[in-house]
N, C-alpha and C. Protein backbone atom coordinates (compact mmCIF):
# COMPACT_ATOMS: atom_id res chain seq x y z
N UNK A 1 0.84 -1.18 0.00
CA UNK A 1 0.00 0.00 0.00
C UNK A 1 0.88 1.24 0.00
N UNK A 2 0.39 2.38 -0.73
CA UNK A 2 1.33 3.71 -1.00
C UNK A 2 0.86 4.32 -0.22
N UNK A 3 1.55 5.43 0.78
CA UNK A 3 1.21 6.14 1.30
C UNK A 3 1.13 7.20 0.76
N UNK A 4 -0.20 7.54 1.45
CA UNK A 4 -0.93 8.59 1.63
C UNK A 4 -0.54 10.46 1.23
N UNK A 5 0.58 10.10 1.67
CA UNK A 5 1.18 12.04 1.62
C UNK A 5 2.31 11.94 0.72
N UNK A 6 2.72 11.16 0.27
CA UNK A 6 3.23 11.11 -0.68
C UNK A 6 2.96 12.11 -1.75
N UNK A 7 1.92 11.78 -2.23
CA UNK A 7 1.47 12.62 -3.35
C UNK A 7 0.54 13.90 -2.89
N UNK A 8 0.50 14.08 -1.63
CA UNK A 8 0.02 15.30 -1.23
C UNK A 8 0.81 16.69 -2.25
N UNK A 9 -0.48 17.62 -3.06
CA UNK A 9 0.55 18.52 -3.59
C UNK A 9 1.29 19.78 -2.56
N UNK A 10 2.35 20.13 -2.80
CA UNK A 10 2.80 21.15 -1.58
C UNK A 10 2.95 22.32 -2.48
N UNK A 11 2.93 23.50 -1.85
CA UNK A 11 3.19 24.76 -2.64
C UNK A 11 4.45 25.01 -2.97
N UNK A 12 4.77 25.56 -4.76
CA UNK A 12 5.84 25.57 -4.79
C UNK A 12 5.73 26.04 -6.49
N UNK A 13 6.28 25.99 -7.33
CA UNK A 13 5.93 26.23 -8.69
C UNK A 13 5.23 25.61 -9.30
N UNK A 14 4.59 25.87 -10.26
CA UNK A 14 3.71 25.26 -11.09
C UNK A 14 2.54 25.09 -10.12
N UNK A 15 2.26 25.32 -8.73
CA UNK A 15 1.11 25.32 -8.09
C UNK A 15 -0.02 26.85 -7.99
N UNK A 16 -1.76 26.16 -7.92
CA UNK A 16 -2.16 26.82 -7.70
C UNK A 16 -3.05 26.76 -6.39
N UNK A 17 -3.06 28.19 -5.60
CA UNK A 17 -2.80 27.92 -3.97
C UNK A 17 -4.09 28.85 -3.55
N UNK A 18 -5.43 28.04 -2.84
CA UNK A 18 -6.38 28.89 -2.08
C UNK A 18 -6.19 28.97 -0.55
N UNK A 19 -6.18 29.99 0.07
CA UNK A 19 -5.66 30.27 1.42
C UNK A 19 -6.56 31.79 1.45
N UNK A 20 -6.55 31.77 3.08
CA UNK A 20 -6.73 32.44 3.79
C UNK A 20 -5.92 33.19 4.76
N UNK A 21 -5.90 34.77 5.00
CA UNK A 21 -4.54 35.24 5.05
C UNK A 21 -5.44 36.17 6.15
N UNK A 22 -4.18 36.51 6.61
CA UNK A 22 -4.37 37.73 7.83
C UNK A 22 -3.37 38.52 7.53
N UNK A 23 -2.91 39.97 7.31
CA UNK A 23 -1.84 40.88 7.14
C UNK A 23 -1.95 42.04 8.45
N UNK A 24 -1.20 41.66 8.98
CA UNK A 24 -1.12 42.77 10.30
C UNK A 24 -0.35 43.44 10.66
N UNK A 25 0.21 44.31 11.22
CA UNK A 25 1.00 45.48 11.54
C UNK A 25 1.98 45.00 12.71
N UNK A 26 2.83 45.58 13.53
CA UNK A 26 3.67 44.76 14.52
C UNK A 26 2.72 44.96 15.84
N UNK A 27 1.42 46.55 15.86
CA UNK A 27 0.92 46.56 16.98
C UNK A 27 -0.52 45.60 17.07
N UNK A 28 -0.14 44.91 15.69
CA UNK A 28 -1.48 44.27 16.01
C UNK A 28 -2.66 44.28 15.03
N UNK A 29 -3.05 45.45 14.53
CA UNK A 29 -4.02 45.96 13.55
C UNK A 29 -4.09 45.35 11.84
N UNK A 30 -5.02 44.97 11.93
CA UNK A 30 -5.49 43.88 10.61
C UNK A 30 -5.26 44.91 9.10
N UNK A 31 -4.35 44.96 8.71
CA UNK A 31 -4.13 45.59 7.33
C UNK A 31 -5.40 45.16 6.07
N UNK A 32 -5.38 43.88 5.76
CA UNK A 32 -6.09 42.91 5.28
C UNK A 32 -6.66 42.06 5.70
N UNK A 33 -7.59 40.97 5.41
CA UNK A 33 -8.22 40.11 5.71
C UNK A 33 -8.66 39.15 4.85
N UNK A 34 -8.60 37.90 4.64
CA UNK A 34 -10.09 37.16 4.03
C UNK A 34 -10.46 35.93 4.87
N UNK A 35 -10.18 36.05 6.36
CA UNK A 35 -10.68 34.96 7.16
C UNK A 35 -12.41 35.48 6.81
N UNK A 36 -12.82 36.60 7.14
CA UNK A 36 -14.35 36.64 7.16
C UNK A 36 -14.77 36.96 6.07
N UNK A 37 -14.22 36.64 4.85
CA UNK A 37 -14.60 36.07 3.34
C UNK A 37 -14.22 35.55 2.54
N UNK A 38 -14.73 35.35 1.60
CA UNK A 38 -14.03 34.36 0.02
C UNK A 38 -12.54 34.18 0.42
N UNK A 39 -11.94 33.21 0.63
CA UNK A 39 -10.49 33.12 0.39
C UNK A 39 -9.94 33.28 -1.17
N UNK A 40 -8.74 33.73 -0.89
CA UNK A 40 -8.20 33.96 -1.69
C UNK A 40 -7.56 32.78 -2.77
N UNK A 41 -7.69 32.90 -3.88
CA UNK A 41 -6.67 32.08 -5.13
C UNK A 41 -5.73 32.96 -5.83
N UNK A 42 -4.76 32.05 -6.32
CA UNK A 42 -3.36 32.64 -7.04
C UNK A 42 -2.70 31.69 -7.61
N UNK A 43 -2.11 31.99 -8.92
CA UNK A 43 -0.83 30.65 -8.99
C UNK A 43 0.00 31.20 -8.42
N UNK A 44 1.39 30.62 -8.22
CA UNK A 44 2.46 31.01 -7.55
C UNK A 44 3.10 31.75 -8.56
N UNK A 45 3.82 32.88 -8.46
CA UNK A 45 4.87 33.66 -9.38
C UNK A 45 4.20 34.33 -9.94
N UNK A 46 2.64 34.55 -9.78
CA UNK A 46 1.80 35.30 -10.57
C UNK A 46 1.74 36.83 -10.28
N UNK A 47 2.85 37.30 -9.52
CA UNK A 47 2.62 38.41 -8.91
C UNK A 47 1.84 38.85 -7.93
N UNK A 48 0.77 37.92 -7.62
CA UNK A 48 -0.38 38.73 -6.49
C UNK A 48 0.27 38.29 -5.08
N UNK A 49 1.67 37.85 -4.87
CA UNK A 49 1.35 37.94 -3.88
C UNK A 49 3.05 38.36 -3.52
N UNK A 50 3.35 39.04 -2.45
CA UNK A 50 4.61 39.74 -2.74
C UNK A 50 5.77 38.65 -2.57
N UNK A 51 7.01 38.55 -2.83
CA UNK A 51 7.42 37.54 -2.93
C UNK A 51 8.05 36.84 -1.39
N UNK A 52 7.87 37.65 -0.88
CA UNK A 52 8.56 37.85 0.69
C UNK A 52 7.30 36.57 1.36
N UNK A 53 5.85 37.20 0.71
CA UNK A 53 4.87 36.03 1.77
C UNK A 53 4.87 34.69 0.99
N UNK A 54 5.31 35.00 -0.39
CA UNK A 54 4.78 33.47 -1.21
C UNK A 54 6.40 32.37 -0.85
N UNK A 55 7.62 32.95 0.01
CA UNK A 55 8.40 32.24 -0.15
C UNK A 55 8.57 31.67 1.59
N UNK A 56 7.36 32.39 2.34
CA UNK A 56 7.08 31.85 3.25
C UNK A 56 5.97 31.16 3.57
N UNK A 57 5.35 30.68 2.29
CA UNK A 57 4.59 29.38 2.16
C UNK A 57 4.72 28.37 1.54
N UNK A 58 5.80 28.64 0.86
CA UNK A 58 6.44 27.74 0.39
C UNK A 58 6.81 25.73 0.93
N UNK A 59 6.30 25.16 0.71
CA UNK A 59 6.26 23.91 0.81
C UNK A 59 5.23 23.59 2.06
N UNK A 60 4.27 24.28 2.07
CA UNK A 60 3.15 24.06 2.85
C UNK A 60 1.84 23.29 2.04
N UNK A 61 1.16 22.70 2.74
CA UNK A 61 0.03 21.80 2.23
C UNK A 61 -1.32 22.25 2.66
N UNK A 62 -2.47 21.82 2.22
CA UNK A 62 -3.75 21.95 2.81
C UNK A 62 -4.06 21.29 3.88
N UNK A 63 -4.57 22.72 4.47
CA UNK A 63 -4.76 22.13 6.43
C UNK A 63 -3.72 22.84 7.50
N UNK A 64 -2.17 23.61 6.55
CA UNK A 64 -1.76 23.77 7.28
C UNK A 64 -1.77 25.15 7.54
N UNK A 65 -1.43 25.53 8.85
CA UNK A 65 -1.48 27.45 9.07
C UNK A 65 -0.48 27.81 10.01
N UNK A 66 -0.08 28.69 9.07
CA UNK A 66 1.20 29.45 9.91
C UNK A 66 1.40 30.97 10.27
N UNK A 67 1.52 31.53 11.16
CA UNK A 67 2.17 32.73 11.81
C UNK A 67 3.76 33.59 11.18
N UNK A 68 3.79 34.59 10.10
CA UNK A 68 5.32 34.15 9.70
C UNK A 68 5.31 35.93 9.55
N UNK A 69 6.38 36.36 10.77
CA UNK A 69 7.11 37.81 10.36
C UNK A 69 8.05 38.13 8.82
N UNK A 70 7.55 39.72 8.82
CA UNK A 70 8.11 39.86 7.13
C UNK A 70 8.63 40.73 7.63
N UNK A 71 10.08 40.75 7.22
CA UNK A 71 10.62 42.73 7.71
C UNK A 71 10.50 43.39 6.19
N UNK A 72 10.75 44.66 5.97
CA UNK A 72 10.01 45.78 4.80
C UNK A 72 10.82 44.94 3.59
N UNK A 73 11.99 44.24 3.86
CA UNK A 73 12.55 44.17 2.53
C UNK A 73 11.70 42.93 1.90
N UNK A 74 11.49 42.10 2.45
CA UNK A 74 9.86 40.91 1.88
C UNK A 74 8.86 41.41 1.46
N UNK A 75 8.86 42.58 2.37
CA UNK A 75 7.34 42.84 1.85
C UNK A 75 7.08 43.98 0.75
N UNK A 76 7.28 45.58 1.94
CA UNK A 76 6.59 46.18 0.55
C UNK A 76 7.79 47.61 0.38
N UNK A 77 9.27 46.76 1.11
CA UNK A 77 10.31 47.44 1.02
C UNK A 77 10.42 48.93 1.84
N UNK A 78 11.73 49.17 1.59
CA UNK A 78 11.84 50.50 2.39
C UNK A 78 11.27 51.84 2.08
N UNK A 79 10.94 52.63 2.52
CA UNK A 79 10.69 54.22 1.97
C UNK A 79 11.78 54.44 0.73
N UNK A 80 11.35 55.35 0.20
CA UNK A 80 12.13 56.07 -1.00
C UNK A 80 11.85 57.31 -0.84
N UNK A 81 13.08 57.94 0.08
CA UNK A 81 12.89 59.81 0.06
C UNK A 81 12.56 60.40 -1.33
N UNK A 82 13.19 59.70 -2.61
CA UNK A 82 13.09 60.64 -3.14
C UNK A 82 11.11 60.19 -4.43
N UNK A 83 10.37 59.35 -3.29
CA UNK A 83 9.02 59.45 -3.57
C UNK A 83 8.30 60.30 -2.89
N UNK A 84 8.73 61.46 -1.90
CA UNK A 84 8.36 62.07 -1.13
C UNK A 84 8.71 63.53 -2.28
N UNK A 85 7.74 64.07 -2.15
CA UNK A 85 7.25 65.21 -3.44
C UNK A 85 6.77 66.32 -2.50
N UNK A 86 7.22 67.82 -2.97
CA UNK A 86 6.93 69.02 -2.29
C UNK A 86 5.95 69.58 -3.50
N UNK A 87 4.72 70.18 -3.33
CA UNK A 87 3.82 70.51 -4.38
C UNK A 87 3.51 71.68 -3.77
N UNK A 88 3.27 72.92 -5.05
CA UNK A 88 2.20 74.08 -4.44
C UNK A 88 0.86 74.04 -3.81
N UNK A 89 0.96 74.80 -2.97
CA UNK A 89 -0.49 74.70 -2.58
C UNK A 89 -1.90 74.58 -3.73
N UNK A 90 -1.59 75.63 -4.23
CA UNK A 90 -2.05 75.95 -5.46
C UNK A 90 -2.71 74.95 -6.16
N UNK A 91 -1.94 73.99 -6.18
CA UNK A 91 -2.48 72.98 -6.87
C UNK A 91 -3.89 72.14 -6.25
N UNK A 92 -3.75 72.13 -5.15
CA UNK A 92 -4.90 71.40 -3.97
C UNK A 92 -5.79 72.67 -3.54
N UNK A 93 -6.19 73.59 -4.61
CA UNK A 93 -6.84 74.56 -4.18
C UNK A 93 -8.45 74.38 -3.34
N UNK A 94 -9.35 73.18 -3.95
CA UNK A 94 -10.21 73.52 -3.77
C UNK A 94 -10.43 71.74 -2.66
N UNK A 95 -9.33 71.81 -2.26
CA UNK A 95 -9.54 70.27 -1.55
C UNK A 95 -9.39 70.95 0.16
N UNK A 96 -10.02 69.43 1.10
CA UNK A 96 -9.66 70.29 2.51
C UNK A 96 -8.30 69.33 2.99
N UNK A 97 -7.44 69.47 3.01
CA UNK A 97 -6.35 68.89 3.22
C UNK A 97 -6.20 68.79 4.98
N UNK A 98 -5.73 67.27 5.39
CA UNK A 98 -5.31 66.82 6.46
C UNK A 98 -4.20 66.07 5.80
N UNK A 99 -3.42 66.06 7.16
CA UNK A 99 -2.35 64.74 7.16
C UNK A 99 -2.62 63.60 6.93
N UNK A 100 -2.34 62.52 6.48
CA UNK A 100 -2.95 61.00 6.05
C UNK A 100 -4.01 61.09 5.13
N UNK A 101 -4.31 62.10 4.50
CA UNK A 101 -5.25 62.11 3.70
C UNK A 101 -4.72 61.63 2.00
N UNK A 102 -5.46 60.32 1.14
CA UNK A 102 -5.09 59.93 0.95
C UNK A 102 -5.89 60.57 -0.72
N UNK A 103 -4.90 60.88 -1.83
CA UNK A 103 -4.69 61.98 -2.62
C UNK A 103 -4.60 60.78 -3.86
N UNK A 104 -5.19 61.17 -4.50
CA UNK A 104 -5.03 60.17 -6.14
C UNK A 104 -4.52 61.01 -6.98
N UNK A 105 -3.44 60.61 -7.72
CA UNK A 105 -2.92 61.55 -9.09
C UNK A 105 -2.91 60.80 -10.29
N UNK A 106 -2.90 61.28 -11.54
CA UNK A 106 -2.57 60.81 -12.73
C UNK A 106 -1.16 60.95 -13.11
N UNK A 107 -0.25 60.02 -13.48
CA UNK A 107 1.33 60.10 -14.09
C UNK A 107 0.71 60.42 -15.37
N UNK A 108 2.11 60.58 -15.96
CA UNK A 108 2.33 61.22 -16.99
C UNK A 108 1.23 59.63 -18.10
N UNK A 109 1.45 58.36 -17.76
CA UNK A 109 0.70 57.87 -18.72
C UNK A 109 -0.92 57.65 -18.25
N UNK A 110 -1.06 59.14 -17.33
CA UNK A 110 -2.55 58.67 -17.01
C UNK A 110 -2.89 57.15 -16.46
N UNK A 111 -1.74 56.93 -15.48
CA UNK A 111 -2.30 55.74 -14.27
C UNK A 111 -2.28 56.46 -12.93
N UNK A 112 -3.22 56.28 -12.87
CA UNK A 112 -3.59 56.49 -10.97
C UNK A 112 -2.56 55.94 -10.32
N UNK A 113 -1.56 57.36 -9.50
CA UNK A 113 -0.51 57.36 -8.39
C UNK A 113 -1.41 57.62 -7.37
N UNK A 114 -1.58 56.75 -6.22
CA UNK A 114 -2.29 57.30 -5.18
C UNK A 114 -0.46 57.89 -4.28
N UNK A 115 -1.10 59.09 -3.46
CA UNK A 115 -0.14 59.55 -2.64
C UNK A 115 -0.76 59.94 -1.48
N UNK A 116 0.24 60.08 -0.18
CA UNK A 116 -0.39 61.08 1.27
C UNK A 116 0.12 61.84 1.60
N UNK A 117 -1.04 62.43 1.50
CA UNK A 117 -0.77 64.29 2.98
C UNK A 117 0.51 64.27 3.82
N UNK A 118 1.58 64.41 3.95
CA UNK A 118 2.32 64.29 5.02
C UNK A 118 2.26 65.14 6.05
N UNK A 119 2.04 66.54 5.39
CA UNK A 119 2.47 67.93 5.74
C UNK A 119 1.95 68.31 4.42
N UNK A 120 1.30 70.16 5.05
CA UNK A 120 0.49 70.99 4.43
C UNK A 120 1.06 72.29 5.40
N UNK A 121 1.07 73.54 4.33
CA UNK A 121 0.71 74.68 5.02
C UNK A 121 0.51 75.95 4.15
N UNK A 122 0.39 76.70 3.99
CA UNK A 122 -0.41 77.75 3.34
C UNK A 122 0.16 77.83 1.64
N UNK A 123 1.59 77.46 1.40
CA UNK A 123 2.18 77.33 0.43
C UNK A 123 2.62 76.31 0.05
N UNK A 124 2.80 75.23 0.67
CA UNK A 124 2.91 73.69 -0.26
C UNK A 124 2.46 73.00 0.92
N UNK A 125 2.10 71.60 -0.40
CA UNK A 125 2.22 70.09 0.34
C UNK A 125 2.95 69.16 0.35
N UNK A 126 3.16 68.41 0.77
CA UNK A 126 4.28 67.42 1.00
C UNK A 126 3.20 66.05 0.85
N UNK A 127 3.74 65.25 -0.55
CA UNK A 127 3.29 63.86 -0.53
C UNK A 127 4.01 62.70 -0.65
N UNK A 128 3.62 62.13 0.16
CA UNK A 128 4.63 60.47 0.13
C UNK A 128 3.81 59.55 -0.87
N UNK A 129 4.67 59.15 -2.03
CA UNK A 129 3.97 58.45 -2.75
C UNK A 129 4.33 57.03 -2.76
N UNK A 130 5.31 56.79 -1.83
CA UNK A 130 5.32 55.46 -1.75
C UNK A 130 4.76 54.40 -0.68
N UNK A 131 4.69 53.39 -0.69
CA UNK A 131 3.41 52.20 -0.59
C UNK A 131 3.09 52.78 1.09
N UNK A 132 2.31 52.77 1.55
CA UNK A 132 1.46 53.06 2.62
C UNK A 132 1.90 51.76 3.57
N UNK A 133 2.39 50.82 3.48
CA UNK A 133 3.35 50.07 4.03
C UNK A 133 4.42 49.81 3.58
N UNK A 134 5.47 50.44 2.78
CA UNK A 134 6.77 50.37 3.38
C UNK A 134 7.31 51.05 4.43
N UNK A 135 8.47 49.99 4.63
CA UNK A 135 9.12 50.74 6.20
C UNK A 135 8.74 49.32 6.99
N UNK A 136 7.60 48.99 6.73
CA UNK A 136 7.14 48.43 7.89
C UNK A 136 7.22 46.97 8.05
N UNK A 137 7.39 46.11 9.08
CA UNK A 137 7.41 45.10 9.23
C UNK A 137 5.84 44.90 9.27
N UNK A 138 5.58 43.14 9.18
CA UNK A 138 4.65 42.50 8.94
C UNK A 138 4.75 40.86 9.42
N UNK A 139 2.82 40.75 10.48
CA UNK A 139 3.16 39.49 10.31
C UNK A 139 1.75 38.95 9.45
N UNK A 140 2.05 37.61 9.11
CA UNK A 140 1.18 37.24 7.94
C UNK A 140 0.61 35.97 8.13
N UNK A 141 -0.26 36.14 8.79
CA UNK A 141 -1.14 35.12 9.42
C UNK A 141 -1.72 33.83 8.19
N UNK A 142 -1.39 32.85 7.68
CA UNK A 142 -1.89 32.25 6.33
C UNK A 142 -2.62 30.85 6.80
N UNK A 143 -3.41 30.17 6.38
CA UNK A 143 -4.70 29.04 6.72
C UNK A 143 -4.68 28.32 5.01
N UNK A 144 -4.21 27.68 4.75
CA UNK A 144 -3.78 26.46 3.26
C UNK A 144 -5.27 25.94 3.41
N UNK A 145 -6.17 25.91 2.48
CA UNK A 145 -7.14 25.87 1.62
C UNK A 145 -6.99 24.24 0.74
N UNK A 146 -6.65 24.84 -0.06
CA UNK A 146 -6.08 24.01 -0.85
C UNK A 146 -4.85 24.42 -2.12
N UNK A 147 -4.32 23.07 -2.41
CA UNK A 147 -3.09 23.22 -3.57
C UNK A 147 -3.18 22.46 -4.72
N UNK A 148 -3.03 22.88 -5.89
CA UNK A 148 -3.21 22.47 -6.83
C UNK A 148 -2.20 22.09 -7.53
N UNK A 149 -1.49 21.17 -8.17
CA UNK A 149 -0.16 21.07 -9.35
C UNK A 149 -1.10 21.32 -10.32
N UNK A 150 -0.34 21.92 -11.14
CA UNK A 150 -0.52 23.00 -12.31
C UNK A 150 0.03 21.83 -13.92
């Protein structure tokens, strides 16, 4: 008789992987979620998932769930001072500007840059346009669904 787990598929290339994820902050606070909906699908290498969390699920199976810290370079990397942009006021004339307030722009090929408020005052603003979590560590709560060989 062959055992059983043998042919269990594990995550890894050529797999496609449904799970359930938790993304949280170091104090705690739920970034993301899909425990209280639809879990999530992906193949692996498909981009959706950053490479920092997909290489810490790596050879996991259905059924299993793990707890796994990301520091910024896994995840969504360090700040970039020079994504941090000084703008005229002028330009945000008819908006009510706070700090963290979270600002959509068009680039030059007309794709939506979202950016934030850092700082405001009568003559410019200051926007950070890079990811709203870099910098930051992460832990990444994941629940294996199921795995597919591809």
């Amino acid at each position: 008789m062959s055992d059983p787990l043998i042919n269990v598929p594990r995550i890894g290339a050529n797999t496609e992987v449904t799970l359930h994820f938790a993304l949280k902050l170091d104090n705690g606070d739920v970034v993301d979620s899909t425990f209280d909906k639809k879990p999530a699908t992906f193949k692996v290498g498909d981009g959706n998932l950053l490479p920092g969390f997909e290489q810490a699920i790596y050879g996991l199976k259905a059924g299993d769930k793990r707890s796994v810290s990301i520091g910024p370079e896994q995840g969504f990397g360090q700040g970039n001072p020079q994504n941090v942009q000084v703008m005229p006021r002028s330009q945000f004339q008819d908006m009510e500007l706070s700090e963290g307030l979270l600002v959509i722009f068009n680039d030059a090929a007309n794709a939506e840059l979202p950016g934030v408020v850092k700082a405001f005052d009568d003559s410019q603003v200051t926007i950070d346009f890079n990811h709203p979590l870099a910098g930051k560590a992460l832990s990444f709560d994941v629940e294996i669904i199921e795995v597919k060989a591809l």
